[in-house]
Every structure is written in C-alpha cells, then in structure tokens.
N, C-alpha and C. Protein backbone atom coordinates (compact mmCIF):
# COMPACT_ATOMS: atom_id res chain seq x y z
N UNK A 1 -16.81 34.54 -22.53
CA UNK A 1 -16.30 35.52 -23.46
C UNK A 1 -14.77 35.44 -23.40
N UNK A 2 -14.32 35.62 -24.89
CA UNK A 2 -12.62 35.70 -24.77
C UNK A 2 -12.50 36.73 -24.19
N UNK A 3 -10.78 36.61 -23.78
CA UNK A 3 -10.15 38.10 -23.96
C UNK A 3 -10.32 39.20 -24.72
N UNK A 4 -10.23 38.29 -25.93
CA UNK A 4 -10.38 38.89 -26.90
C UNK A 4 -11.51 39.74 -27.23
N UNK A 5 -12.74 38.63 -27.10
CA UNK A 5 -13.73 39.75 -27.35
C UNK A 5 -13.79 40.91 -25.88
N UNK A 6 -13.54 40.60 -24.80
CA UNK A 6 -13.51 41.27 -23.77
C UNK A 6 -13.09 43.09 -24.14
N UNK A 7 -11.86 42.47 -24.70
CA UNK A 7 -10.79 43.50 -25.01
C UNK A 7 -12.16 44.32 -25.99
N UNK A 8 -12.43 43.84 -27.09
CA UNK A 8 -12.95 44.31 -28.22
C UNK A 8 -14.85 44.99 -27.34
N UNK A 9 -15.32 44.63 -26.40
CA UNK A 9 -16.66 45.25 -26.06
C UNK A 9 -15.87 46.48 -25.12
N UNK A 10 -14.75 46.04 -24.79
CA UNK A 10 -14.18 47.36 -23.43
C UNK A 10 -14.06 48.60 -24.53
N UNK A 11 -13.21 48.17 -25.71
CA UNK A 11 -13.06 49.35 -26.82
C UNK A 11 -14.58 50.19 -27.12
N UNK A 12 -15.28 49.25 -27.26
CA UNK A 12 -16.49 49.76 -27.70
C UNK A 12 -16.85 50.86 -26.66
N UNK A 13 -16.87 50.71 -25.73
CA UNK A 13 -17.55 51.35 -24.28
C UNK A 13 -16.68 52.85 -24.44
N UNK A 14 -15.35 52.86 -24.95
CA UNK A 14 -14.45 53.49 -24.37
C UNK A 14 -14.80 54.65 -25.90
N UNK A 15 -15.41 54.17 -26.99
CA UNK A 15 -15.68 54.79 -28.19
C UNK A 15 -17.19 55.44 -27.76
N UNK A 16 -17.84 54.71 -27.34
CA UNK A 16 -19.13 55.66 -26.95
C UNK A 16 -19.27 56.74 -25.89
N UNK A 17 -17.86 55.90 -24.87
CA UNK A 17 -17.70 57.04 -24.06
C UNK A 17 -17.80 58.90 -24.26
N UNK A 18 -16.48 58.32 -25.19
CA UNK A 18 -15.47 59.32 -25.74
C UNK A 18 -16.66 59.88 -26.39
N UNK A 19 -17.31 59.38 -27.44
CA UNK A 19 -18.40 60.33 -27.88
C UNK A 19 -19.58 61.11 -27.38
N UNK A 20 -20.17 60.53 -26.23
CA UNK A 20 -20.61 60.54 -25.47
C UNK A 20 -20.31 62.41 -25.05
N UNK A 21 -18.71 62.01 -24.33
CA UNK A 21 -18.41 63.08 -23.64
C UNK A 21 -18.21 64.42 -24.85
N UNK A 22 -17.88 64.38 -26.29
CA UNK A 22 -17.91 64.88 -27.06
C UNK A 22 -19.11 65.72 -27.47
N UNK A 23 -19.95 64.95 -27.10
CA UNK A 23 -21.57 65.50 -27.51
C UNK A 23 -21.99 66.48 -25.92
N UNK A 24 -21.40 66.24 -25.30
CA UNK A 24 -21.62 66.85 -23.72
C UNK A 24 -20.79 68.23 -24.00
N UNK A 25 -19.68 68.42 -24.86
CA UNK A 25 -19.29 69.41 -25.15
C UNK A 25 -19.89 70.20 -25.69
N UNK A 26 -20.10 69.74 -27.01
CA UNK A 26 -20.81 70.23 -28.05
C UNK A 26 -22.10 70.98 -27.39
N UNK A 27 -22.97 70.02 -26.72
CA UNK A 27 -24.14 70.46 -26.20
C UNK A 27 -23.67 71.60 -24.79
N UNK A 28 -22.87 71.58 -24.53
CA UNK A 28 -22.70 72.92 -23.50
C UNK A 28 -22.26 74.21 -23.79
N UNK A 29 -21.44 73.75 -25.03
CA UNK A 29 -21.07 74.98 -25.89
C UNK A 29 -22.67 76.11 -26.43
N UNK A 30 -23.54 74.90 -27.03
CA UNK A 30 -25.05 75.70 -27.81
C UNK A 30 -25.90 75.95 -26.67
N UNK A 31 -25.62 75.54 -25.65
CA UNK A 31 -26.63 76.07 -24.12
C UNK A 31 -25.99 77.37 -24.04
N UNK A 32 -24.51 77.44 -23.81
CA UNK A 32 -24.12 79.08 -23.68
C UNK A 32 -24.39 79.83 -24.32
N UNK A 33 -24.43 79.21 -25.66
CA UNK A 33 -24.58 80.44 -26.91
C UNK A 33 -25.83 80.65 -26.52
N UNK A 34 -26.52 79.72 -26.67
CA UNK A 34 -28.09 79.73 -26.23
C UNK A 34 -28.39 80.81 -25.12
N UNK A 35 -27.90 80.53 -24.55
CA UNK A 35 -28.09 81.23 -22.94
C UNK A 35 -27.75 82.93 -23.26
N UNK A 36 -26.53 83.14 -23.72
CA UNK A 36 -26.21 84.74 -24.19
C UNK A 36 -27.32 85.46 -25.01
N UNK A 37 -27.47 84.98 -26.23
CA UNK A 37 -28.65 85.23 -26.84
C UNK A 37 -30.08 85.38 -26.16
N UNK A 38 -30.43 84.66 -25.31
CA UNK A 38 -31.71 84.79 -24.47
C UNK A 38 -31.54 86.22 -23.57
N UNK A 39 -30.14 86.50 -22.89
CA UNK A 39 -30.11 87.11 -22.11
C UNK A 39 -29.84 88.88 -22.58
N UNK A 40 -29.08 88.47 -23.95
CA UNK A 40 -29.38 89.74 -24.90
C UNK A 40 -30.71 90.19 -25.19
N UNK A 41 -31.39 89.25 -25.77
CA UNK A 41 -32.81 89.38 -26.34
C UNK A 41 -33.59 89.92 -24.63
N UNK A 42 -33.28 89.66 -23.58
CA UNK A 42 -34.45 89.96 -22.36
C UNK A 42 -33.70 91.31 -21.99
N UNK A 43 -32.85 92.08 -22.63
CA UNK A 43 -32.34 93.23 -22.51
C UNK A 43 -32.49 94.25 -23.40
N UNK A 44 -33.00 93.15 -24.59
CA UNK A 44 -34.14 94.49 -25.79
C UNK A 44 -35.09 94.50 -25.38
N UNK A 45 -35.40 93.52 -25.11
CA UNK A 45 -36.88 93.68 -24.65
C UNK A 45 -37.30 94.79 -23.77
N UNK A 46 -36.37 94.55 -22.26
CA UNK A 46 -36.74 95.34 -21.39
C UNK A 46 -36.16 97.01 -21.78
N UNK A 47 -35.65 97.33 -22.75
CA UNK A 47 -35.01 98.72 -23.24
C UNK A 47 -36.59 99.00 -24.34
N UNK A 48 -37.02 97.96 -24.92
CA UNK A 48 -38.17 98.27 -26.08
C UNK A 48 -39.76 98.80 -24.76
N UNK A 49 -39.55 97.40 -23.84
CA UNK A 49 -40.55 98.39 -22.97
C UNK A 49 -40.49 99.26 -22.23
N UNK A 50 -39.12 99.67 -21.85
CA UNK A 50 -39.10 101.25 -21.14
C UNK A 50 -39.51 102.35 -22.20
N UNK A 51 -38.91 102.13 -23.31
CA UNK A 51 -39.44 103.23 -24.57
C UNK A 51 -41.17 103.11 -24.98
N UNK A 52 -41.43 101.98 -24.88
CA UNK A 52 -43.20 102.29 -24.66
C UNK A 52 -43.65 102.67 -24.23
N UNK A 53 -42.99 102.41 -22.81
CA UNK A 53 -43.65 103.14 -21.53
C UNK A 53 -43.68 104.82 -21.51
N UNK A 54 -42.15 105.22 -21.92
CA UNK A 54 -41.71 106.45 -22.25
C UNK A 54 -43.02 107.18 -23.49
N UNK A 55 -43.38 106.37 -24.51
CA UNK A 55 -44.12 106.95 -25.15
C UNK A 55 -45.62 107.05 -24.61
N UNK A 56 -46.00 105.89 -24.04
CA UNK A 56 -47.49 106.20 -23.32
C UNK A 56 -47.48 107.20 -22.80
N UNK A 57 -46.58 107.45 -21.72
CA UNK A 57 -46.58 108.86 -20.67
C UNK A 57 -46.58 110.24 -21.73
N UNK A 58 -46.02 109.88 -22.89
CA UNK A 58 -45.99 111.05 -23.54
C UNK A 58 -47.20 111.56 -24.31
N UNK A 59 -47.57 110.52 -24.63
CA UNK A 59 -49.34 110.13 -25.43
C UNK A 59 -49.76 111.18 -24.65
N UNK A 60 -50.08 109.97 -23.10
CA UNK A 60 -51.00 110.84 -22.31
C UNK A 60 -51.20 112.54 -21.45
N UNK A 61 -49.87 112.64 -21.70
CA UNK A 61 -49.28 114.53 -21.47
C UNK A 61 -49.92 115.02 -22.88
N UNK A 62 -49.55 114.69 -24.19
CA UNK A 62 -49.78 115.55 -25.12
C UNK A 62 -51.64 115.58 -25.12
N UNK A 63 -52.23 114.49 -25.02
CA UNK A 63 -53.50 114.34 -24.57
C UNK A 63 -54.16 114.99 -23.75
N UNK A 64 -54.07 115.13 -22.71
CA UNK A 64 -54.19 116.43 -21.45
C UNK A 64 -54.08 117.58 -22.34
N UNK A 65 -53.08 118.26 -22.59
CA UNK A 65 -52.46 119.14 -23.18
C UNK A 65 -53.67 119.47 -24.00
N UNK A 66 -53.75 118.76 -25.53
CA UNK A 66 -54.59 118.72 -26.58
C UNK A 66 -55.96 118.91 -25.98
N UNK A 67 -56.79 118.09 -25.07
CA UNK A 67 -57.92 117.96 -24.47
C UNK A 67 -58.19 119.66 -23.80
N UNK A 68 -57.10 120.46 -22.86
CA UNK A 68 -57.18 121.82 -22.62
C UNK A 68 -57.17 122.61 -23.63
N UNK A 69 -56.63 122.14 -24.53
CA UNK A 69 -56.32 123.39 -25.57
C UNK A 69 -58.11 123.41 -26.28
N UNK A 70 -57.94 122.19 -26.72
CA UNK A 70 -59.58 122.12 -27.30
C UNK A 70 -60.62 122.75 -26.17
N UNK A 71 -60.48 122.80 -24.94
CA UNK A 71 -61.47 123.25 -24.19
C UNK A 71 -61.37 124.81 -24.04
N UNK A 72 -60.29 125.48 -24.02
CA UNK A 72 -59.98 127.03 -24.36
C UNK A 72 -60.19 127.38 -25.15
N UNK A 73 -60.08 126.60 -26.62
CA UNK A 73 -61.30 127.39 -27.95
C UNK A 73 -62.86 127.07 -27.27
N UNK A 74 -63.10 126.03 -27.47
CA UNK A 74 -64.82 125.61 -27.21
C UNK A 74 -65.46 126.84 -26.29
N UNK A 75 -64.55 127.30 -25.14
CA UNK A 75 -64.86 128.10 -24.41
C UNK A 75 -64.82 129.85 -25.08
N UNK A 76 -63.68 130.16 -25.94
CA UNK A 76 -63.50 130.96 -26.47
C UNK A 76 -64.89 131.35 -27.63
N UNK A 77 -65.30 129.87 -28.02
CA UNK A 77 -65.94 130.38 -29.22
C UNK A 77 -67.39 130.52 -28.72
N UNK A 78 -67.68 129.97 -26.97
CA UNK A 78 -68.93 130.16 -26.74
C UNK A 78 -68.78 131.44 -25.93
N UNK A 79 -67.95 131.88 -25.60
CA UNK A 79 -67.89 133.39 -25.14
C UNK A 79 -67.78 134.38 -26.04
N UNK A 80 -67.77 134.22 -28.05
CA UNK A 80 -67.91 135.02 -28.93
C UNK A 80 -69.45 135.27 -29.38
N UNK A 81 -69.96 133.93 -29.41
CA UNK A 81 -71.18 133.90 -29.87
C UNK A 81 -72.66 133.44 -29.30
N UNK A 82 -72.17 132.80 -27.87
CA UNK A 82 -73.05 132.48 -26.79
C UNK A 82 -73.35 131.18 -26.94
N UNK A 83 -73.81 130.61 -28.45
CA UNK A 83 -74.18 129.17 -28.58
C UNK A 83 -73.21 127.69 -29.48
N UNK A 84 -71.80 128.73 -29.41
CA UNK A 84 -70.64 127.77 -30.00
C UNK A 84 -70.54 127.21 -31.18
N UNK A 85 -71.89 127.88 -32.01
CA UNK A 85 -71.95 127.57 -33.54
C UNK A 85 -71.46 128.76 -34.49
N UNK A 86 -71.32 130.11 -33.76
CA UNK A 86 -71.22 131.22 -34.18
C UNK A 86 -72.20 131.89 -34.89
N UNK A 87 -73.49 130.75 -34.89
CA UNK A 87 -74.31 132.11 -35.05
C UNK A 87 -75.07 132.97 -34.39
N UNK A 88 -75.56 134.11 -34.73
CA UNK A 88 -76.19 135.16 -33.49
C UNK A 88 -76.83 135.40 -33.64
C-alpha cells in the first residue's frame, strides 16, 4: 500500500471514528432523556397507587358504615312489625 493510500484508509478510520463518537453522544443524550421520563412516569405511578389505595380504604369504611346502617333499619323494621315485611 502507498502512502498515499495509507494516508487516505487512516482518514477513513478517523471519519468513522469521529462519527462513531458522535452517535455515542447522541445516544447518551436519548438514554437520559429516556431515563428522566421513566423515572417521572415511576413517580405517577407510585402517587396514582397511593390514591387507589387511599380510595379502597375508603370503599371499605363507607362499606362497613353502609352494611351497619342497613342492619339498624332491618333491625328497626323487625322490631316494628316482628316479620320485616311490615305486615301484622
């Protein structure tokens, strides 16, 4: 091989390099972005399932709640009429 071409495959190397390392940028730049976004999104998430959670517990209080209340009529209406249909 000449110099010449020597010279001319070293350029080459030194162009793929360079791009090379260009694309190593590029690609570390969209991993971060990447990476922020993931780490936002696993911080709705975990705020969307504390508020579920928040609402189950609440379900299940108003449930209790509802379930007594219905049992204080049922009881009310079989202590009016003896057989809870109201008739006598």
């Amino acid at each position: 091989m000449t110099h010449d071409g020597q010279q001319n495959r070293l350029d080459q190397i030194e162009a793929i390099l360079l791009q090379t390392a260009q694309q190593q940028q590029t690609n570390t730049t969209a991993i971060a972005q990447l990476t922020a976004k993931v780490d936002g999104l696993t911080e709705e998430v975990d705020s969307l399932r504390d508020i579920v959670m928040h609402s189950i517990q609440n379900a299940e209080s108003d449930r209790e709640v509802f379930q007594a209340e219905i049992r204080r009529i049922w009881e009310y209406l079989l202590g009016r009429s003896g057989n809870g249909r109201g008739e006598e």
